[in-house]
Protein backbone atom coordinates (compact mmCIF):
# COMPACT_ATOMS: atom_id res chain seq x y z
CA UNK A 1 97.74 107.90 85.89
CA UNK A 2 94.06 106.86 86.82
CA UNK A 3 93.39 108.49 90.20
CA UNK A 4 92.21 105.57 91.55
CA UNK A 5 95.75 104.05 91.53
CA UNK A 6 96.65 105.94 94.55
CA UNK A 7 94.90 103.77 96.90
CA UNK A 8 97.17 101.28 95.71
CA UNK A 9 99.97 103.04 97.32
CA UNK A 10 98.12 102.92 101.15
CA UNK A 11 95.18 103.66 103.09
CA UNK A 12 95.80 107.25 104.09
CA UNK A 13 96.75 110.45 101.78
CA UNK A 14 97.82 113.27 103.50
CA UNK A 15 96.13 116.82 103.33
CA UNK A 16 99.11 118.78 103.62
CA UNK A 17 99.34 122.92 104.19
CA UNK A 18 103.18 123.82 103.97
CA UNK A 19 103.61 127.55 105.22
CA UNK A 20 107.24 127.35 104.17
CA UNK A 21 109.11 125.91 101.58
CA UNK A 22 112.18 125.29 103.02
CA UNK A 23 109.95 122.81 105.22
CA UNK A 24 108.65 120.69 101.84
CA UNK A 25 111.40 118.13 101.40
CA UNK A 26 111.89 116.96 104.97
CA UNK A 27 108.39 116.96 105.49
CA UNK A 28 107.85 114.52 102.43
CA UNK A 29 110.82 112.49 103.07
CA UNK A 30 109.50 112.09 106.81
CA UNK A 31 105.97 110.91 105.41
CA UNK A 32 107.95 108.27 103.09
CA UNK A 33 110.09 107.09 105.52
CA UNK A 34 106.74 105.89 107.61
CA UNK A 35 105.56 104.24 104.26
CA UNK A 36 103.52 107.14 102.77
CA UNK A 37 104.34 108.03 99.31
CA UNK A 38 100.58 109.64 98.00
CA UNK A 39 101.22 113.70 99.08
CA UNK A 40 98.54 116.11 98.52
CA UNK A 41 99.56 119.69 99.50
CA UNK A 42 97.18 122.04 99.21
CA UNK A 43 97.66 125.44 97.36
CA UNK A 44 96.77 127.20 100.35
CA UNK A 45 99.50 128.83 101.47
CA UNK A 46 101.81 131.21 98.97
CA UNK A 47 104.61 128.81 99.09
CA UNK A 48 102.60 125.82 98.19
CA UNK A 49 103.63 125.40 94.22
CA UNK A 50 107.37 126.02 95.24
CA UNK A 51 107.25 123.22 98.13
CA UNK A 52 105.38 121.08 95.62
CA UNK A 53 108.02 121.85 92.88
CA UNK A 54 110.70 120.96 95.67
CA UNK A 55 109.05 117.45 96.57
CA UNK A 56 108.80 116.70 92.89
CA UNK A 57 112.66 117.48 92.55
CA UNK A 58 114.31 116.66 95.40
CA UNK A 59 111.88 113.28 96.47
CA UNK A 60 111.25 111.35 94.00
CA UNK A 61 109.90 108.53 95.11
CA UNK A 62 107.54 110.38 96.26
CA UNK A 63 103.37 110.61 94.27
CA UNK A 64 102.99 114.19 94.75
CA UNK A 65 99.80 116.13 94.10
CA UNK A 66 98.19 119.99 94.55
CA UNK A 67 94.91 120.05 96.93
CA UNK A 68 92.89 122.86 96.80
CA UNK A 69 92.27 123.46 93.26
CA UNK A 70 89.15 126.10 92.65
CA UNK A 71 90.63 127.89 88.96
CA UNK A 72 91.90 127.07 85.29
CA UNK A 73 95.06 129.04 86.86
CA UNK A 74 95.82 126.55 89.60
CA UNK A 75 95.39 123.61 87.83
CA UNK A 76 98.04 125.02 84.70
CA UNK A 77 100.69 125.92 87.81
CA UNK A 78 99.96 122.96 89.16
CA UNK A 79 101.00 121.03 86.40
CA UNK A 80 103.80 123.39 86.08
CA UNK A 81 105.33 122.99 89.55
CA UNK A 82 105.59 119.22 88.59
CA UNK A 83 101.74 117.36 90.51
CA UNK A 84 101.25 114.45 89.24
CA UNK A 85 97.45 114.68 89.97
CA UNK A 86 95.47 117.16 91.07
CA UNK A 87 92.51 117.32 93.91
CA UNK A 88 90.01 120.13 94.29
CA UNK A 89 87.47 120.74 96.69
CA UNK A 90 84.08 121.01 94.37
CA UNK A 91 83.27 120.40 91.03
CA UNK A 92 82.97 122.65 87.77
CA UNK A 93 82.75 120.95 84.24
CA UNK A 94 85.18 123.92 83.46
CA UNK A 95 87.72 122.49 85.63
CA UNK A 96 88.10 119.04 84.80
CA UNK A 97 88.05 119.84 81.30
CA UNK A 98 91.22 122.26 81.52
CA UNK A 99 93.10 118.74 83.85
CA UNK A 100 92.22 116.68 81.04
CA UNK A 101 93.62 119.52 78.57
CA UNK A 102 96.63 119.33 80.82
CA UNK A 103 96.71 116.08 81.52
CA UNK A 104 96.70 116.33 84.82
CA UNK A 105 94.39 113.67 86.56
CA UNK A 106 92.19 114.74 88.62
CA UNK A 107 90.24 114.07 91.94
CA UNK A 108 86.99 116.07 91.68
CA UNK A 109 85.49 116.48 95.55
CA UNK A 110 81.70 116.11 95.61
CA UNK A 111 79.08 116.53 98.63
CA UNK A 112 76.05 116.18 97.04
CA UNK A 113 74.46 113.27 94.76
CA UNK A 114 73.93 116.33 91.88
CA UNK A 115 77.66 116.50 91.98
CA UNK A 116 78.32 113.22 91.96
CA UNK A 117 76.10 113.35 88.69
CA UNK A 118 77.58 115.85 87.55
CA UNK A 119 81.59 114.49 87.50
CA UNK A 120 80.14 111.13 87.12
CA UNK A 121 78.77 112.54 83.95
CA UNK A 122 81.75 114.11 82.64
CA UNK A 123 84.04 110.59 82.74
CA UNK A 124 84.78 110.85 87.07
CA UNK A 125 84.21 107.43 88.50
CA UNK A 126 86.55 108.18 91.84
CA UNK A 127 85.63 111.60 93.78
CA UNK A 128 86.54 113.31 97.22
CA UNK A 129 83.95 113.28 99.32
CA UNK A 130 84.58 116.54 101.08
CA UNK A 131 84.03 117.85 103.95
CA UNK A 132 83.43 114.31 104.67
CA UNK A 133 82.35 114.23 108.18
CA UNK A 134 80.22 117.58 107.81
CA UNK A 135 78.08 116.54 105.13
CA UNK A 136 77.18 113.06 106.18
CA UNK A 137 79.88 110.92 106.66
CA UNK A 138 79.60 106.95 107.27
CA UNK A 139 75.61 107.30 107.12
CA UNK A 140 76.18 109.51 103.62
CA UNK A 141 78.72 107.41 101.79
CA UNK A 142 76.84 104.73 102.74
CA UNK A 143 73.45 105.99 100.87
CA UNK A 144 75.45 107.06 98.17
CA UNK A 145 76.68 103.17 97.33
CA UNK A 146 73.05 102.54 96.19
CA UNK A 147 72.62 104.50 93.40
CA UNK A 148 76.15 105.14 92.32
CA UNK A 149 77.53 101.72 93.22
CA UNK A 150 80.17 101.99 90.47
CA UNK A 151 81.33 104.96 92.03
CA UNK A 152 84.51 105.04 94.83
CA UNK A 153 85.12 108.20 97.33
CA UNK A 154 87.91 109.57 99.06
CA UNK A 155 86.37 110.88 102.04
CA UNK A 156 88.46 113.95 103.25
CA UNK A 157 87.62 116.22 106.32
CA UNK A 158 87.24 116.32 109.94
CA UNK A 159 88.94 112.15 109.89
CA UNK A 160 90.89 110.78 112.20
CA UNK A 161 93.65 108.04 112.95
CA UNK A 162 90.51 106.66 115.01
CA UNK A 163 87.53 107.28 112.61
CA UNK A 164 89.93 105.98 109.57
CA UNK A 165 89.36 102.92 109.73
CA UNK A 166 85.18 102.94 109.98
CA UNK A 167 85.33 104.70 106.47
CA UNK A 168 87.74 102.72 105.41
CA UNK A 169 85.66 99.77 106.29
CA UNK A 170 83.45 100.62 103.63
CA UNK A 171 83.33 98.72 100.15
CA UNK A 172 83.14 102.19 97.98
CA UNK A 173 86.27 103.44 100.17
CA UNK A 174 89.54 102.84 98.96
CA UNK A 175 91.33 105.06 100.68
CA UNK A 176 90.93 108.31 102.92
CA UNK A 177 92.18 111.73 102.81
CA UNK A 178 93.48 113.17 106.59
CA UNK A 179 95.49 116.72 107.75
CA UNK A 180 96.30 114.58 111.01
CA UNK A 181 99.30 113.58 109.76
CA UNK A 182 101.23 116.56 109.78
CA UNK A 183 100.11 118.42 112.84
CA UNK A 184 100.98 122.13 112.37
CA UNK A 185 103.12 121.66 115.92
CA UNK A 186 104.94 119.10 114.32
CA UNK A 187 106.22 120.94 111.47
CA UNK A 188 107.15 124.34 113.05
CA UNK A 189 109.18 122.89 115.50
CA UNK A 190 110.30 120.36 112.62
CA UNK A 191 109.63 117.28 114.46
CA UNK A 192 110.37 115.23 111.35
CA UNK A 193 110.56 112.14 113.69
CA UNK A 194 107.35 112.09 114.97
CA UNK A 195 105.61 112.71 111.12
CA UNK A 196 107.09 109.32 110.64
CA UNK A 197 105.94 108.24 113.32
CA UNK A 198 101.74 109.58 112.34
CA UNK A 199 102.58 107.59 108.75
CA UNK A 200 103.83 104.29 110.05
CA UNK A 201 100.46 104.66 112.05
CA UNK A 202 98.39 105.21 108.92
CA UNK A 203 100.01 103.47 106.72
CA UNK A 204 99.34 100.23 108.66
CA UNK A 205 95.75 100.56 109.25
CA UNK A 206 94.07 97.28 108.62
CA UNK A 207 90.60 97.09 107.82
């Protein structure tokens, strides 16, 4: 899989913290059933690679990814637990060398034009732009298509259902990354109807 593919699947991926497992496959069958089949869940949490092995066994139409990746360790379990691509929220040379080891494709996040050099330089033509809003935004991704105009971003951090669609608006982004999605309310009181309700939302943004 090229990375870029998954903005083929929609507009929105979902950045998704799962404190407990038993909450993985309802969660992700929710998200599909309101047209979103891109997952990232972050290995935040000590459950994540067991709720990401459950989505990958139990959901299967579901594109399920680990968020969050910082070590050679997380990618390997990663990979392991059954992701089908990978997201982390820098860039080390060190890292995407051990995805492409793995195979494991990988979403590199970037703030900084020297970063974007950097992955751009070691074969990365899509990055996360992360934390989006905090470093610049609109105004930032919008300097960046200049001098890397062969270059697409997934902006992720501090979006919204509102601000989606002004990034999205934007020829070098494909699609966005959001946590809004699945609201930590939401999925401790296990309203699985009103997730669905969030993806139908983003998954029809029009641009």
């Amino acid at each position: 899989m090229n990375t870029l593919d998954l903005a083929n699947y929609g507009p929105v991926i979902p950045v998704i913290v799962i404190e407990k497992t038993e909450d993985a496959v309802p969660m992700a069958e929710a998200l599909l059933e309101g047209g979103i089949r891109v997952l990232e869940v972050t290995l935040r949490t000590s459950c994540a690679l067991q709720a990401i092995e459950a989505i990958a066994k139990n959901v299967p139409e579901a594109i399920v990814g680990a968020g969050t990746l910082r070590t050679k360790a997380d990618a390997t379990n990663a990979k392991i637990a059954g992701s089908q691509f990978a997201v982390s929220p820098g860039y080390t040379t060190s890292m995407g060398n051990v995805c492409k080891e793995i195979d494991l494709p990988l979403l590199p996040g970037v703030s900084t034009g020297s970063e974007v050099m950097m992955a751009n330089d070691d074969g990365f033509n899509f990055l996360k732009l992360f934390p989006a809003v905090a470093v610049g935004g609109i105004n930032l991704l919008k300097g960046f298509s200049g001098p890397f105009a062969d270059i697409k971003f997934c902006p992720t951090g501090g979006i919204s259902i509102q601000t989606a669609p002004d990034f999205l608006s934007l020829p070098n982004v494909p699609v966005c990354g959001g946590t809004w999605l699945t609201p930590k309310e939401h999925v401790v009181q296990k309203n699985w109807g009103e997730i669905t309700k969030l993806a139908k939302e983003a998954s029809s943004i029009k641009v």
